[in-house]
Protein backbone atom coordinates (compact mmCIF):
# COMPACT_ATOMS: atom_id res chain seq x y z
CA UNK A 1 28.68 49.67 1.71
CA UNK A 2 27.14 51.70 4.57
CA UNK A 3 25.17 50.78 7.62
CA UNK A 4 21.67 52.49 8.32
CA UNK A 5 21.60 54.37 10.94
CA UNK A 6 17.53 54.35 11.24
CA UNK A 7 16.57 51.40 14.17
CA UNK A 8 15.33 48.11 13.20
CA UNK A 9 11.42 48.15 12.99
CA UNK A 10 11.83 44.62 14.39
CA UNK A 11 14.15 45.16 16.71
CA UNK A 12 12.25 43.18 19.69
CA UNK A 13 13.43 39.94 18.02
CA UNK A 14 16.74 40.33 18.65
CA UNK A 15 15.42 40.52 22.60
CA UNK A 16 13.06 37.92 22.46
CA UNK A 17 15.95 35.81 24.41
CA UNK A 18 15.40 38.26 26.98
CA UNK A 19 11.78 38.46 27.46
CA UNK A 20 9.56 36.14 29.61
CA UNK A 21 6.11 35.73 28.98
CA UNK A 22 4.14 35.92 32.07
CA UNK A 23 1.16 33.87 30.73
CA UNK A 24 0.34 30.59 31.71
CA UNK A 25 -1.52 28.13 29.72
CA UNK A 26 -4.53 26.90 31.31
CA UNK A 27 -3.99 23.17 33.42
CA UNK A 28 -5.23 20.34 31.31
CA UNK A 29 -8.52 18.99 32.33
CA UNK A 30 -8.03 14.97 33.74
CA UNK A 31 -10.36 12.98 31.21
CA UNK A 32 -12.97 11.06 33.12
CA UNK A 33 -13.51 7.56 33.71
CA UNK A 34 -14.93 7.03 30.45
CA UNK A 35 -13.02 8.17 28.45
CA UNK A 36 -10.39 6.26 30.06
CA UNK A 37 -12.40 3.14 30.01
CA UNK A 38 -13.08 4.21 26.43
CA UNK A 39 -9.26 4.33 25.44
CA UNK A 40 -8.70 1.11 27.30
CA UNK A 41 -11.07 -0.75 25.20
CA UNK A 42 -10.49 1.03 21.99
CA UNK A 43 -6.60 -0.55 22.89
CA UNK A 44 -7.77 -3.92 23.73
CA UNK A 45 -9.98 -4.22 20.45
CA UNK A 46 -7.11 -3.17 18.72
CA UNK A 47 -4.54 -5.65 19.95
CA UNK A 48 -7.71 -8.49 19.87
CA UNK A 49 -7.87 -8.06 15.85
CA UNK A 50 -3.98 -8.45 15.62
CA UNK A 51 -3.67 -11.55 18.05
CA UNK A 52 -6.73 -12.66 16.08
CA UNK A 53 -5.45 -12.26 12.37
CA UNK A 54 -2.20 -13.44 13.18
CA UNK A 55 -4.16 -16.72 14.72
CA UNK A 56 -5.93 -17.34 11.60
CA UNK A 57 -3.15 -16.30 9.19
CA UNK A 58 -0.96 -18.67 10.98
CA UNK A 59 -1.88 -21.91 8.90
CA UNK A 60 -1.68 -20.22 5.28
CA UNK A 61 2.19 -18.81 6.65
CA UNK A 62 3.30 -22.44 7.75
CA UNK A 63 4.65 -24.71 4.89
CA UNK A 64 2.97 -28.13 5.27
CA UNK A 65 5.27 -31.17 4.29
CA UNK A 66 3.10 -33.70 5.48
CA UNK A 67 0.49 -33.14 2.14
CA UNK A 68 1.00 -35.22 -1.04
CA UNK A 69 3.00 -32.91 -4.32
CA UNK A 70 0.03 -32.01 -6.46
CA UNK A 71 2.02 -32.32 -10.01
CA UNK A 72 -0.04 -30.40 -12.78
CA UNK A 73 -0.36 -32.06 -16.20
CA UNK A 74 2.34 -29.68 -17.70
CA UNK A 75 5.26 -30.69 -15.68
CA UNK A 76 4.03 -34.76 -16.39
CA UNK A 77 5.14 -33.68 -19.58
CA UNK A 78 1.50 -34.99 -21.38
């Protein structure tokens, strides 16, 4: 096998370590107060509906001892 001696065509890659990029990206513009306020209430809804559900999903979760057995006819054995 034999090398090429022709350059690269892509030989600026192999620089790229090398090279710094002048350009800045523009500053980020501060979002106003609404937005903010926005976000802060679109957060509070948020954790509102999951205090909420897990309020009214807390009876069906907890196992009640204090009820009567409800026996169905098959397990009477009739």
């Amino acid at each position: 096998m034999f090398r090429r001696r022709e350059p690269v065509p892509f030989a600026f890659l192999a620089e790229a370590d090398r090279f710094r990029s002048n350009v800045v990206p523009p500053p980020s513009e501060r979002p106003s107060a609404g937005r903010t306020a926005g976000h802060w209430l679109l957060g509070l809804t948020i954790v509102a509906a999951l205090v909420g559900a897990l309020v009214i999903g807390m009876p069906a979760l907890s196992l009640d001892h204090s009820a009567p057995a409800q026996e169905s006819q098959a397990s009477q054995g009739h």
